[in-house]
Protein backbone atom coordinates (compact mmCIF):
# COMPACT_ATOMS: atom_id res chain seq x y z
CA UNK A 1 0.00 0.00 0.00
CA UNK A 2 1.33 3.11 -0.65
CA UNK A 3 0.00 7.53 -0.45
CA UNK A 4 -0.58 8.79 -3.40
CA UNK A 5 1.28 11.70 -4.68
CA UNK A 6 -2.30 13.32 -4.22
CA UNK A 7 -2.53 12.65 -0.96
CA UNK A 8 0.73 13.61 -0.20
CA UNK A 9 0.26 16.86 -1.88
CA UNK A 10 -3.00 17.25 0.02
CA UNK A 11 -1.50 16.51 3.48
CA UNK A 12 0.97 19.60 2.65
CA UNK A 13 -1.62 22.02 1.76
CA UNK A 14 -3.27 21.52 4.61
CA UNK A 15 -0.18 21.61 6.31
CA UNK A 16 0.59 25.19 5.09
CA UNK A 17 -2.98 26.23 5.69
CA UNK A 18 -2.46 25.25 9.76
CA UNK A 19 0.70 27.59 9.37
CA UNK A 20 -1.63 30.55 8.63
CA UNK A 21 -2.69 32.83 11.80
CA UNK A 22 -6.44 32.39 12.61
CA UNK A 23 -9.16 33.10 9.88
CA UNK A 24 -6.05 34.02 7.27
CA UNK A 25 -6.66 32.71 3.82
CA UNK A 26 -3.79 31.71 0.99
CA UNK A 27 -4.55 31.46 -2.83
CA UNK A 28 -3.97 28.52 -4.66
CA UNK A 29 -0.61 30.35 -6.47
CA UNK A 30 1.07 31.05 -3.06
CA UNK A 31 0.14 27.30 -1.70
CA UNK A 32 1.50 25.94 -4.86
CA UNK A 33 4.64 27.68 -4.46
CA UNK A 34 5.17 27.79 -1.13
CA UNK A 35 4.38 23.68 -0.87
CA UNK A 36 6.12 23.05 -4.51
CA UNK A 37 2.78 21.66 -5.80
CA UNK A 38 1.71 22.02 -9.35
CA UNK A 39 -1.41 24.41 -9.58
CA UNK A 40 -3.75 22.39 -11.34
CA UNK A 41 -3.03 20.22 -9.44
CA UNK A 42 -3.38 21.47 -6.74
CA UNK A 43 -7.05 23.22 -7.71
CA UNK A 44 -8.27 19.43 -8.35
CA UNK A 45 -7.12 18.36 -4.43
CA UNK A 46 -8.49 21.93 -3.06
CA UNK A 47 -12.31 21.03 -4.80
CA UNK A 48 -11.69 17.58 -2.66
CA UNK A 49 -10.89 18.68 0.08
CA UNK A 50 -13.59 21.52 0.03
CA UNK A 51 -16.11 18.99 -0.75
CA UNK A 52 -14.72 17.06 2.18
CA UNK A 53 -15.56 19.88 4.64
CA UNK A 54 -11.78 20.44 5.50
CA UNK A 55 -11.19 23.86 3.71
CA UNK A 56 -13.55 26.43 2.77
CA UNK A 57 -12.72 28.76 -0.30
CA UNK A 58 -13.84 32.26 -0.73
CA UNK A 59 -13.62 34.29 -4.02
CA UNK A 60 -13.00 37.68 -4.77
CA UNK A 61 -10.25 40.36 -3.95
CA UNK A 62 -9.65 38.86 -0.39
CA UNK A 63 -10.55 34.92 -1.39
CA UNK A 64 -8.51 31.94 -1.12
CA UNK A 65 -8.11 28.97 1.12
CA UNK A 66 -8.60 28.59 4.89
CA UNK A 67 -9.04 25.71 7.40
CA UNK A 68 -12.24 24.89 8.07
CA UNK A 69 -11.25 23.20 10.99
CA UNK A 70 -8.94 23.75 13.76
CA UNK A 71 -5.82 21.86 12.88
CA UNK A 72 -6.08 19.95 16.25
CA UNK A 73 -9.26 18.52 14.30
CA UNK A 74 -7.80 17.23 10.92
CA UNK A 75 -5.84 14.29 10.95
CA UNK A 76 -4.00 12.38 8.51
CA UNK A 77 -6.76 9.81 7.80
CA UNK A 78 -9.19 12.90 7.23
CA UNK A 79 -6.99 14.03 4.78
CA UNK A 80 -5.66 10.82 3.00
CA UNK A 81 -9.91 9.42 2.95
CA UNK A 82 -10.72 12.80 1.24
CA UNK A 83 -8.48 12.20 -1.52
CA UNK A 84 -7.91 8.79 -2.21
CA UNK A 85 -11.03 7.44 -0.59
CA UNK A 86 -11.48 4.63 2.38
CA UNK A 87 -8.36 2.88 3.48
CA UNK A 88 -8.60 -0.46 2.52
CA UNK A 89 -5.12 -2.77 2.19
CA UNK A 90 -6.29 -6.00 -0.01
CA UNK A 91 -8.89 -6.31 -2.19
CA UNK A 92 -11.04 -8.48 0.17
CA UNK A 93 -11.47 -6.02 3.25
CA UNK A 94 -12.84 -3.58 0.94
CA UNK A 95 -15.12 -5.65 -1.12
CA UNK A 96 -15.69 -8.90 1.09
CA UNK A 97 -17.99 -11.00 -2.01
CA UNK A 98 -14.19 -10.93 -4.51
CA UNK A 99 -12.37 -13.11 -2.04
CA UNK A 100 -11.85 -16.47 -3.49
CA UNK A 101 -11.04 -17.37 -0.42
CA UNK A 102 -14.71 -18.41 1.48
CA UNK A 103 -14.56 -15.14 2.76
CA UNK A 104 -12.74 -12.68 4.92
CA UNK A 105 -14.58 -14.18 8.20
CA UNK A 106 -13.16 -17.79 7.35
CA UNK A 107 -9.87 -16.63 5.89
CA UNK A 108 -6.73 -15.69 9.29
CA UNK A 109 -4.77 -13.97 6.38
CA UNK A 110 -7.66 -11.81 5.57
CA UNK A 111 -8.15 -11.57 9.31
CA UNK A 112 -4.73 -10.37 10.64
CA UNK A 113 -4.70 -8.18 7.53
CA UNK A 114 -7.70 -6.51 8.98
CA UNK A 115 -6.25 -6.17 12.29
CA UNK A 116 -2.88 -4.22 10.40
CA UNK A 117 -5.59 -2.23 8.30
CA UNK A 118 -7.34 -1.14 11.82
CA UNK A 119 -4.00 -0.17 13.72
CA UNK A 120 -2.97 2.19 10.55
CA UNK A 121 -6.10 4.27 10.60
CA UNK A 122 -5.79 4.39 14.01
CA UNK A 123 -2.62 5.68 13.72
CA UNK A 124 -3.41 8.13 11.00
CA UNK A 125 -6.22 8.98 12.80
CA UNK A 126 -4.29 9.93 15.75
CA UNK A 127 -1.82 12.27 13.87
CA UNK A 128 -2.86 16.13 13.38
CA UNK A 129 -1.83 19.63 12.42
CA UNK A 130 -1.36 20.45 15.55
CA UNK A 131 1.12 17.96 16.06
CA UNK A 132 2.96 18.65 13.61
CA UNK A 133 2.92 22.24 14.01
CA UNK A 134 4.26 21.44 17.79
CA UNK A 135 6.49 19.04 16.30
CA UNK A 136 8.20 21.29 14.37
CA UNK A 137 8.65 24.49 16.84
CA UNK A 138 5.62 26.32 14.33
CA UNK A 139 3.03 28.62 16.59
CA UNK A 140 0.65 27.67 18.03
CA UNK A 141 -2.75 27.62 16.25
C-alpha cells in the first residue's frame, strides 16, 4: 500500500494552511509555491478537500483557502480518505464478495490483515496539524 502523490500533496496544503494565523486565507498560487505543488493540481485536491468539509474557499479580492477546521481537528486519515477514498489494504477487506477465499470471516490472512488495516487508521487517525505544528517548533494555532 502506498500515499498517493495526491494525498501527499494534500497533506501539505493543509499543512501550510495550519501555518496561517487564525481566519487568514492563501490562494492557490502562493500554496503551490510555497508547498512546490503544481497548480492544477493542486485546484483538483483543493475542490476535494472543500467537498470534504476540510477547507472552505472564498472568491474575490480577499478569497482563497482557509481551514475549516482547527488543525487539532484534521488528521491524517481525514486528509488521505478525502483524496484517495477509504483505506482499505487487499482487495477483500474492501469488497468482502471478490475473495476467493470463502470469505474474509473464514480466511486468518484476511483476518490479521484486517487487524494491520485497523492499527494504521488508528494511527493516522491519531496524527494532526497540531502535532505537527508542535512538532516542528511552528506557533501555536
Amino acid at each position: 500500500m502506498r500515499i498517493t502523490q495526491e494525498a501527499d500533496y494534500a497533506l501539505r496544503a493543509i499543512y501550510y494552511l495550519s501555518t496561517l494565523d487564525a481566519g487568514a486565507r492563501a490562494s492557490a498560487n502562493v500554496i503551490a509555491k510555497e508547498q512546490n505543488i503544481p497548480l492544477r493540481f493542486l485546484l483538483k485536491l483543493l475542490q476535494k478537500l472543500r467537498d470534504a468539509g476540510l477547507v472552505e474557499s472564498f472568491m474575490g479580492v480577499n478569497g482563497g483557502y482557509a481551514l475549516s477546521k482547527q488543525p487539532k481537528d484534521i488528521s491524517f486519515l481525514d486528509v488521505i480518505e478525502a483524496i484517495d477514498g477509504p483505506i482499505y489494504i487487499n482487495r477483500c477487506l474492501y469488497d468482502p464478495e471478490e475473495c476467493n477465499n470463502l470469505g474474509v470471516e473464514y480466511c486468518s490472512i484476511h483476518k490479521a490483515l484486517h487487524q494491520v488495516q485497523e492499527k494504521l487508521k488508528k494511527d493516522l487517525s491519531s496524527i494532526n496539524f497540531q502535532h505537527i505544528l508542535d512538532e516542528n517548533g511552528s506557533k501555536e494555532v
